[in-house]
Protein backbone atom coordinates (compact mmCIF):
# COMPACT_ATOMS: atom_id res chain seq x y z
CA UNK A 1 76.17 119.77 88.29
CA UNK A 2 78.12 121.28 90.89
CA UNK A 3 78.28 124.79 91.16
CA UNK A 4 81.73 126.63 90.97
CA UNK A 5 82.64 130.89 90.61
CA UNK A 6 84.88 132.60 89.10
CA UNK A 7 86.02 136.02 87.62
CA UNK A 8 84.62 137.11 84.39
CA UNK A 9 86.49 140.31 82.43
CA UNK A 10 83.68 142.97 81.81
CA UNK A 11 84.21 142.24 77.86
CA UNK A 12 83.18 138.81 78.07
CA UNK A 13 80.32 139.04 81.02
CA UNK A 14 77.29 138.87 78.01
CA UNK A 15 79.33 135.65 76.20
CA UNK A 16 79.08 133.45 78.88
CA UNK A 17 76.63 131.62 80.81
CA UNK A 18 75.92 132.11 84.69
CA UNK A 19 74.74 133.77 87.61
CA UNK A 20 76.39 136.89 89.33
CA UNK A 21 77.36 135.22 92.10
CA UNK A 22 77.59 138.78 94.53
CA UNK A 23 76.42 142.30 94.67
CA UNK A 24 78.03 144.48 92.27
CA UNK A 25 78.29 148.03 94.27
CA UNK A 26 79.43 151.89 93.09
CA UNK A 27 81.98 153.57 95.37
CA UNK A 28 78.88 155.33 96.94
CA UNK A 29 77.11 152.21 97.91
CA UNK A 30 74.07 151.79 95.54
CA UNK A 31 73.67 148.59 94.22
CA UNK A 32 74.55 148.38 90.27
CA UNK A 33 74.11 144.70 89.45
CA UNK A 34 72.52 142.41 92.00
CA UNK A 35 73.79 138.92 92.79
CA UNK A 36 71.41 135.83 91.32
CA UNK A 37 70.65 137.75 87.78
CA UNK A 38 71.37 135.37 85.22
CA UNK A 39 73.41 136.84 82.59
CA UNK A 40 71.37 135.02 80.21
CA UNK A 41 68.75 137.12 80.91
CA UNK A 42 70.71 139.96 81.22
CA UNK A 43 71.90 139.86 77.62
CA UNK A 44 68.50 139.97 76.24
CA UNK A 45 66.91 142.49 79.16
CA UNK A 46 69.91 144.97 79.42
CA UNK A 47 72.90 144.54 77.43
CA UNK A 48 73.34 148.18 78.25
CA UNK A 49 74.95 146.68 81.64
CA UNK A 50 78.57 146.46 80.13
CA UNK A 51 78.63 150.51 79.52
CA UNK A 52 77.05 151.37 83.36
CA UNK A 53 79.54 149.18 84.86
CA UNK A 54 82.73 150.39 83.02
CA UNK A 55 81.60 154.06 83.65
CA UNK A 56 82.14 152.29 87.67
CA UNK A 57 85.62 151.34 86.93
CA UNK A 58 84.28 148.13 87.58
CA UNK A 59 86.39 145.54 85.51
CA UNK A 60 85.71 142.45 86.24
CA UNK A 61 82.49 140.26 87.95
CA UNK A 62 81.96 137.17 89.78
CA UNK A 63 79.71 134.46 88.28
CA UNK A 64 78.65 131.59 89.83
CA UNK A 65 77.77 127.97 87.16
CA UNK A 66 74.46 127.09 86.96
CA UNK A 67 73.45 123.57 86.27
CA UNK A 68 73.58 123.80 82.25
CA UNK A 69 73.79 120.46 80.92
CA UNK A 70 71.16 118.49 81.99
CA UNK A 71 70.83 114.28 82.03
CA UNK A 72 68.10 114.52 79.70
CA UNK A 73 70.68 116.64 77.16
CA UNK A 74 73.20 114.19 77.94
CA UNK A 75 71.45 111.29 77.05
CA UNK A 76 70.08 112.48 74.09
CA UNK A 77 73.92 113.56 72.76
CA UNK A 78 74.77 110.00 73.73
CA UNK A 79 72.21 108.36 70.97
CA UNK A 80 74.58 110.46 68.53
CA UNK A 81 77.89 109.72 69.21
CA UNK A 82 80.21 107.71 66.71
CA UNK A 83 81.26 105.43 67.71
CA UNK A 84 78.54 104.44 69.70
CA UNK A 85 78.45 103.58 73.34
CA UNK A 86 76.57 100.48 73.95
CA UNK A 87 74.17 100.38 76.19
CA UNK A 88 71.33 97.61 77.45
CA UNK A 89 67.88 98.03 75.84
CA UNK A 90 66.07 100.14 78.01
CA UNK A 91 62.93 98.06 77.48
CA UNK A 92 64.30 95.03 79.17
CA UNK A 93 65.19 96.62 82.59
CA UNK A 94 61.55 98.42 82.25
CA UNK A 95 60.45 95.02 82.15
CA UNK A 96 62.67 93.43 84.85
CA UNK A 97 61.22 95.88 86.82
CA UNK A 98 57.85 95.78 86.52
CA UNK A 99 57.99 91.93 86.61
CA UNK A 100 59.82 92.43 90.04
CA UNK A 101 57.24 94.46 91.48
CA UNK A 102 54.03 91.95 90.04
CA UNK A 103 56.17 89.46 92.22
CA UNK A 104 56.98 91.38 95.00
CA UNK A 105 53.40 92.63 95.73
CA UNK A 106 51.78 89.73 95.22
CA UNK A 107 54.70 87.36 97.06
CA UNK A 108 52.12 84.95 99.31
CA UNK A 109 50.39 83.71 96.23
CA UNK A 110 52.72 81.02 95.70
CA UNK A 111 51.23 80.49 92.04
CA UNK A 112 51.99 84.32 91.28
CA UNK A 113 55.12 83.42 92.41
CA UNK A 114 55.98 81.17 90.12
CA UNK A 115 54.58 82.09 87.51
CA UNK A 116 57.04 85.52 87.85
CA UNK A 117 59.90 83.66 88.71
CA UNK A 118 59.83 82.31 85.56
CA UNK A 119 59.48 85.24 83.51
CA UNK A 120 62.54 86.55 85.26
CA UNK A 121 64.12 83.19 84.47
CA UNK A 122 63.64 84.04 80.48
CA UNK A 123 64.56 87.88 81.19
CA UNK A 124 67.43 86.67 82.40
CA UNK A 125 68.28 84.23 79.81
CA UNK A 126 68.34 87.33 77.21
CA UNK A 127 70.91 89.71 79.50
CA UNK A 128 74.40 87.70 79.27
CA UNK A 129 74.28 88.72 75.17
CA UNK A 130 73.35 92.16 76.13
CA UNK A 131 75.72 92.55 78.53
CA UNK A 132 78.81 91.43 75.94
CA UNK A 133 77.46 94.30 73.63
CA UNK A 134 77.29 96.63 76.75
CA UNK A 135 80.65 99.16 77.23
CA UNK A 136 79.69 100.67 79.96
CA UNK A 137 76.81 98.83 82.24
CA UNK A 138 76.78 101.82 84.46
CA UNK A 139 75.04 103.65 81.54
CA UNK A 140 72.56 101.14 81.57
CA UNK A 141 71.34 101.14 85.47
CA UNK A 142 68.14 102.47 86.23
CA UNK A 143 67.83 105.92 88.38
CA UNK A 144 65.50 105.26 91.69
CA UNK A 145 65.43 109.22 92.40
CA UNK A 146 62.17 110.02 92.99
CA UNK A 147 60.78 106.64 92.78
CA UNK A 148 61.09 105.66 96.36
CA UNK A 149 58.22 103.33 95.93
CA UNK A 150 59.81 100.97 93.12
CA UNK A 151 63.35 101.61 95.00
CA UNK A 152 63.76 97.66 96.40
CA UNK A 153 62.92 96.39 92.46
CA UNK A 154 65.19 99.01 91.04
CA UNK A 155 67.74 98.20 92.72
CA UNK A 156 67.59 94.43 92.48
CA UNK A 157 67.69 94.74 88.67
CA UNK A 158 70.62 97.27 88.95
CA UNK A 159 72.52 94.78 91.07
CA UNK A 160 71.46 91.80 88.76
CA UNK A 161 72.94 94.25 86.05
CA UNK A 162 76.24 94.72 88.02
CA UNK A 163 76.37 91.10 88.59
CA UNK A 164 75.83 89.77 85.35
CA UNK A 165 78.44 92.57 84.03
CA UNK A 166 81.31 91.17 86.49
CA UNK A 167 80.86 87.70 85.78
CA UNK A 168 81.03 88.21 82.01
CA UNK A 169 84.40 89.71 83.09
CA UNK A 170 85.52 86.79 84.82
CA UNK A 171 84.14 84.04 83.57
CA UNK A 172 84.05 85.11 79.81
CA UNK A 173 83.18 81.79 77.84
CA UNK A 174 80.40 80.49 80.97
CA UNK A 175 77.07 82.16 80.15
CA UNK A 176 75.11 79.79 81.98
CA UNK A 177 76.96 80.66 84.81
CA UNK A 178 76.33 84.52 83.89
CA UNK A 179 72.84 83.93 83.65
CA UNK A 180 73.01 82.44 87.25
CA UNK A 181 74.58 85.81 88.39
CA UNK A 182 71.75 87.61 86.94
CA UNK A 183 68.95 85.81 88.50
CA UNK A 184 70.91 85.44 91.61
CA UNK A 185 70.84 89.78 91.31
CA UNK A 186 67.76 89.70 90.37
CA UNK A 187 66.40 87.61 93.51
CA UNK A 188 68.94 88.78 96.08
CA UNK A 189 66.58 90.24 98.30
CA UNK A 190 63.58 88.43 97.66
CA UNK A 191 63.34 87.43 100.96
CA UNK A 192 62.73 90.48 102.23
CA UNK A 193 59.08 91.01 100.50
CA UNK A 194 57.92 88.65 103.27
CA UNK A 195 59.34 91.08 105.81
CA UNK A 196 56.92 94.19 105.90
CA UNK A 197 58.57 95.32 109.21
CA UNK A 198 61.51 95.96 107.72
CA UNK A 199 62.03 99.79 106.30
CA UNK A 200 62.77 99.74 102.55
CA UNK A 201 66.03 102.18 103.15
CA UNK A 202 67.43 100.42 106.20
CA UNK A 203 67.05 96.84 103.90
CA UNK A 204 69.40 98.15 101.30
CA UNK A 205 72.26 100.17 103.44
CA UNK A 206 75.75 99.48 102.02
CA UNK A 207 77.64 97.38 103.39
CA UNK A 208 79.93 98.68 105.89
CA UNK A 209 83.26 97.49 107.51
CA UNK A 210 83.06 94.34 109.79
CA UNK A 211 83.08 94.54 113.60
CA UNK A 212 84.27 91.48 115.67
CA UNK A 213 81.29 89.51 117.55
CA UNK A 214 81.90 88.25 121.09
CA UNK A 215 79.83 85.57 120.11
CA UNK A 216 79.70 84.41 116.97
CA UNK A 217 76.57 82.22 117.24
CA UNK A 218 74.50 84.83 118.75
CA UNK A 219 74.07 87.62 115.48
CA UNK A 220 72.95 91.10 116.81
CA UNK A 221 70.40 93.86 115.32
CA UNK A 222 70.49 94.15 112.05
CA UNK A 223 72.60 90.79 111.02
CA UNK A 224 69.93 88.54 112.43
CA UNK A 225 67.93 90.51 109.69
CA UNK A 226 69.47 89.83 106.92
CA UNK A 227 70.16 86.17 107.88
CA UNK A 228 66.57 85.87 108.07
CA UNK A 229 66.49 87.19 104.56
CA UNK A 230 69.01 85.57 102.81
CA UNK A 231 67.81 81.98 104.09
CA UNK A 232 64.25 82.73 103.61
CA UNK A 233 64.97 83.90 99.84
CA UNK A 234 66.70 80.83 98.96
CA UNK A 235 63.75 78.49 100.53
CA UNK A 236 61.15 80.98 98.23
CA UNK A 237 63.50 80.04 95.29
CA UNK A 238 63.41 76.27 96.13
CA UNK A 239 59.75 76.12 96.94
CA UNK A 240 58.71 77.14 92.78
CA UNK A 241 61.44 74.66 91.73
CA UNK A 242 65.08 76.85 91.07
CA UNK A 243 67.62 74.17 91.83
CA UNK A 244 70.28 76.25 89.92
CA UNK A 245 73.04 75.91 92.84
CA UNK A 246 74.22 79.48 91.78
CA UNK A 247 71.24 81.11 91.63
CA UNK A 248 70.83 79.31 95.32
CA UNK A 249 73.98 80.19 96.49
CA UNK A 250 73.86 84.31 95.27
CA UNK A 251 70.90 84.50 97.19
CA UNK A 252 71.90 82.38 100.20
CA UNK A 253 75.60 84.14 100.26
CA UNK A 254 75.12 87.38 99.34
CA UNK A 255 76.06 88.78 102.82
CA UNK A 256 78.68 86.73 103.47
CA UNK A 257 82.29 88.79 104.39
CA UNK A 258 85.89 87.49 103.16
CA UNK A 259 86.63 87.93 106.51
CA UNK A 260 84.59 85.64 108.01
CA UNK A 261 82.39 88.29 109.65
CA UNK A 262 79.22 87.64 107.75
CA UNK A 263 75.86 86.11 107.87
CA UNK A 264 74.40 83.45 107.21
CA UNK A 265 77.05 81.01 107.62
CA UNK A 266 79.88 82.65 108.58
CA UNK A 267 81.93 81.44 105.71
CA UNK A 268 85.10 83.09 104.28
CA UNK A 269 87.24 83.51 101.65
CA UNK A 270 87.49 81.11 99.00
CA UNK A 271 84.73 78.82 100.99
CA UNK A 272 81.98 81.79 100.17
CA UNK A 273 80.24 80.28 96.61
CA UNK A 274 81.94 82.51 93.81
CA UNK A 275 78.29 83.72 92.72
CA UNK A 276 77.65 84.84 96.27
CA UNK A 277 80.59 86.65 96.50
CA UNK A 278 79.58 88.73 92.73
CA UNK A 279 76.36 89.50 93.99
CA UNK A 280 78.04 90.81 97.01
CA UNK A 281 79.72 93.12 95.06
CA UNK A 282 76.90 94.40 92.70
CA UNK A 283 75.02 94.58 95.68
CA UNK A 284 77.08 96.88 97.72
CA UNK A 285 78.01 99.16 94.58
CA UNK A 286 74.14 99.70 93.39
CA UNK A 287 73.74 101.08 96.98
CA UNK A 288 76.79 102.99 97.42
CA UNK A 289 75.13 104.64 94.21
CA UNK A 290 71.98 105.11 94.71
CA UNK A 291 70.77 108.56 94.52
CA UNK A 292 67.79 107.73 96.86
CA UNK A 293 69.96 106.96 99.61
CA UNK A 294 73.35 108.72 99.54
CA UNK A 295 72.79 112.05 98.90
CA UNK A 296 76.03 113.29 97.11
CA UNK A 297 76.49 114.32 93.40
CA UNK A 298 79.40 112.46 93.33
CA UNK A 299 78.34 109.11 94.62
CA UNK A 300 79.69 107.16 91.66
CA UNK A 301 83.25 108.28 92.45
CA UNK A 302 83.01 107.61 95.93
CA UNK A 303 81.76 104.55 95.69
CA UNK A 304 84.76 103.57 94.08
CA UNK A 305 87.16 104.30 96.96
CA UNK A 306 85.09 102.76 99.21
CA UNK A 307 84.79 99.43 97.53
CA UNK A 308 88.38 99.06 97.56
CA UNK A 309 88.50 100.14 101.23
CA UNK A 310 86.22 97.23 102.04
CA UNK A 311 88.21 94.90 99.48
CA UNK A 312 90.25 91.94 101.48
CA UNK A 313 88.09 92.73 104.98
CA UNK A 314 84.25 92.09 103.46
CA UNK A 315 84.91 91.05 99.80
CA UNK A 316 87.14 88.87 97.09
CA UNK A 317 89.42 91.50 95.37
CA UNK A 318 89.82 89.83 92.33
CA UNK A 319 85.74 90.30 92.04
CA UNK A 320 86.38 94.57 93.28
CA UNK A 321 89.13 94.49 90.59
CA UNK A 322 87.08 92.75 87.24
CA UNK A 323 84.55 95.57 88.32
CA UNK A 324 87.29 98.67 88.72
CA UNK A 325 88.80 97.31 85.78
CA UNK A 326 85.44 97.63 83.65
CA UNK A 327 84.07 100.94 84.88
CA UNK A 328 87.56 103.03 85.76
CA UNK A 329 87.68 105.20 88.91
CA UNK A 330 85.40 107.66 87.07
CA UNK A 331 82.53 105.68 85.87
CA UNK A 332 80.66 106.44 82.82
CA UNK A 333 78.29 108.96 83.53
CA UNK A 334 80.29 110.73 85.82
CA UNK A 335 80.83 114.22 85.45
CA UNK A 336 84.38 115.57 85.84
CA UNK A 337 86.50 118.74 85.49
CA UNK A 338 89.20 118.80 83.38
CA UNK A 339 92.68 120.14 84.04
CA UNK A 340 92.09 122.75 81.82
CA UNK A 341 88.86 123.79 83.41
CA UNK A 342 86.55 122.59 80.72
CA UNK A 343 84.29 120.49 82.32
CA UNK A 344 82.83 117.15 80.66
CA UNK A 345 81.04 113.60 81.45
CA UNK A 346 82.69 110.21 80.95
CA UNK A 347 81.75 108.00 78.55
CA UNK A 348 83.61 104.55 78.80
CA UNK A 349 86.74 103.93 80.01
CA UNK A 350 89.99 102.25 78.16
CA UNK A 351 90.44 98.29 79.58
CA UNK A 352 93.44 98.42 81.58
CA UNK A 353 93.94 102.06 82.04
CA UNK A 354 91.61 103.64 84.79
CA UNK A 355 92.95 106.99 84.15
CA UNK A 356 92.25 107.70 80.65
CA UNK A 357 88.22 107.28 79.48
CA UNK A 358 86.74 108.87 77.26
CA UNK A 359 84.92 111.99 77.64
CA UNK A 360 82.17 114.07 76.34
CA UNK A 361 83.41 117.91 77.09
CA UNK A 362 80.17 119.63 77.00
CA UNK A 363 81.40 123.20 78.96
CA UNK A 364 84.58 125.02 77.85
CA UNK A 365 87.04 126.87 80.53
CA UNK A 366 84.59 129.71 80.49
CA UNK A 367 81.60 127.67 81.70
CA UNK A 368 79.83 128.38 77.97
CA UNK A 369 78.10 125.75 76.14
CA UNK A 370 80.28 123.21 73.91
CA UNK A 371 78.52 123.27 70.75
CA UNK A 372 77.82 120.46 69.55
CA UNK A 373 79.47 118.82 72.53
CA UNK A 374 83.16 117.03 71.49
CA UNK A 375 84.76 113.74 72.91
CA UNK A 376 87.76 113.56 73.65
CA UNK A 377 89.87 110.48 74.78
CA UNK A 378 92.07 111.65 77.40
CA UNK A 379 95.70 110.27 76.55
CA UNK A 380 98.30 109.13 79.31
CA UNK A 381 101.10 111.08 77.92
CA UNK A 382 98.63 113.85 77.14
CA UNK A 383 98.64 117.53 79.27
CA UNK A 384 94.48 116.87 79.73
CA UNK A 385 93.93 115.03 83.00
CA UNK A 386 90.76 114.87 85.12
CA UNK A 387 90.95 117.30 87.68
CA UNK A 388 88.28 115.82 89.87
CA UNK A 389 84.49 114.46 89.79
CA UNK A 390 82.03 117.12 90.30
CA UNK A 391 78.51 115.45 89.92
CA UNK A 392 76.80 111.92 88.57
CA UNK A 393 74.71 111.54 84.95
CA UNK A 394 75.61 107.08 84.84
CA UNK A 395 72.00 106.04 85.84
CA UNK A 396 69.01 106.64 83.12
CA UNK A 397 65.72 107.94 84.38
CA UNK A 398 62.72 104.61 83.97
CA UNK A 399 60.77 105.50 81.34
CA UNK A 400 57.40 107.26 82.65
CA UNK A 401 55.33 104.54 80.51
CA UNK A 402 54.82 101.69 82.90
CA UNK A 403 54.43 98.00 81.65
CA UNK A 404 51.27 96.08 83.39
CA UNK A 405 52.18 93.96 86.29
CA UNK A 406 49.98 91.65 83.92
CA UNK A 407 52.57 90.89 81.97
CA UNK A 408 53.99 88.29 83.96
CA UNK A 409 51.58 85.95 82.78
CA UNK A 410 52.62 87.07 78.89
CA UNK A 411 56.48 86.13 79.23
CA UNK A 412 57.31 82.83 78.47
């Protein structure tokens, strides 16, 4: 949680929670309270502090935050609420993801292939009826902090996720063609396991603004890449039998730019497949936030203004707005301070009206601990506004238990 400072009146210093952010001095120069105590210790060590610094004149002292509320806290306060925010089983993406990895590690044995291509094929088949139960899919993505090894099947069940969240959103009564979207998310990248000289964080950059080419049948760097990848994923696909054309088309399409300015076919607009354009989308959100390659605290809130910065130049904006229309411009999870300087993480936000989620205020004005934490539903006529985003809680640590790659051959 970002850090912040501010003034504390002597009476209050031992009710609050913090570090003193500076040296406290006397008028002759010795040192009466040093900066980085906390005052949590300070209240049980030397409460006696108060009396010495009044006998100073001093009357006030500067405290720094400390990070208080933790994810872990967070989440477990989230289990409790009422009502409930929905959320995907956690087991499922813990399976997605270990059934990714079996196939990514073993991707030259065709029959390995298969055989996990088709356990993400019934995976798959279970998420669109999650994902109508799910409030705030955001909630549900998997953190790949710390996990740079796992990052390239993280995030391809974080975009499958995203993907299977937007179509839901506009295409409401298809499921098949949600399902699609979700295998299509799932296998987005799968061309890349063939490609070992590729570096895992320059194959999932996000996606940046296009640049004219002088010639557009000559791709440079990077873009002959991933048309490489995007081609060779869909032949992988065909090879073990997927003739789902939207599965085919996610994968193939992907990387494709409403502008024209894409790879592998150059198509635009309304001529890029619908599913390739979600995936797109889900694609280039995941990354923007991904704490293993953007190092920010308030990645989720930038990722917003970025999308719609790259909305009518690299993708559909009716697909950017299902997905701003679903998640706000604070995602849940995001952690935000309040107009009134309490500070508190958002939960879900209201369908048609980005500016007023619903929050969980877990720090009063005073930086002290909210007790047990309170929601509150932030109202547009209301005097409570969010102030600004200050740090990120959406994605949920993987469980440390790891399924067997073995399982692929145990999934129908």
């Amino acid at each position: 949680m970002k850090q912040m400072t501010w003034n504390v009146a002597l009476d209050e210093l031992l009710s609050v929670e913090g570090i003193v952010a500076e040296d406290i001095l006397s008028k002759n120069g010795p040192v009466l309270l040093p900066a980085g105590v906390s005052l949590s210790a300070l209240r049980e060590a030397e409460p006696e502090i108060v009396a010495l610094l009044a006998k100073h004149h001093i009357t006030h002292v500067r405290v720094r935050s400390v990070p208080d509320i933790t994810a872990g806290e967070f989440r477990t306060a989230l289990r409790k609420l009422v009502p409930a925010v929905n959320e995907l089983n956690p087991m499922l993406t813990q399976l997605a993801v270990s059934q990714l990895g079996a196939i990514y590690q073993s991707i030259e044995d065709r029959r390995t292939r298969e055989r996990g291509i088709k356990t993400m094929l019934a995976i798959a088949s279970r998420l669109p009826r999650e994902i109508r139960k799910t409030s705030s899919i955001t909630l549900s993505m998997v953190d790949s902090n710390e996990r740079e090894g796992e990052r390239d099947y993280i995030h391809a069940v974080n975009t499958a996720l995203l993907a299977g969240y937007i179509a839901q959103r506009v295409f409401p009564i298809w499921p098949a063609f949600v399902e699609s979207c979700v295998m299509g998310g799932f296998f987005h990248d799968i061309g890349k396991a063939f490609m070992a000289e590729l570096p895992s964080a320059a194959s999932s950059q996000p996606s940046q603004p296009s640049q004219p080419r002088r010639n557009k049948n000559v791709l440079p760097g990077e873009a002959k890449i991933y048309n490489l990848h995007t081609l060779l994923g869909e032949a992988l696909l065909r090879d073990v039998g997927v003739n789902d054309a939207y599965i085919l088309s996610a994968v193939r399409s992907h990387h494709e730019k409403w502008n024209g300015q894409g790879s592998p076919d150059r198509l635009s607009g309304e001529n890029i497949p619908v599913a390739g354009r979600i995936v797109a989308v889900a694609n280039a959100f995941e990354n923007l936030t991904s704490s293993l390659l953007i190092d920010d605290p308030r990645r989720a809130n930038k990722a917003i203004s970025t999308m719609i910065s790259l909305t009518n130049s690299d993708f559909d904006r009716r697909i950017v707005g299902a997905l701003l229309a679903s998640i706000g411009l604070y995602p849940p999870g995001a952690v935000v301070l309040l107009s009134d300087g309490r500070i508190g993480i958002v939960l879900e936000t209201k369908e048609h009206n980005l500016l007023c989620p619903r929050v969980l205020v877990c720090l009063d004005k005073n930086n002290r601990r909210v007790t047990p934490f309170e929601t509150l539903n932030i109202n547009k006529e209301g005097t409570v506004y969010i102030k600004e985003a200050i740090d990120d809680f959406g994605k949920r640590k993987q469980e440390q238990e790891q399924l067997s790659g073995e399982a692929v051959e145990k999934v129908d």
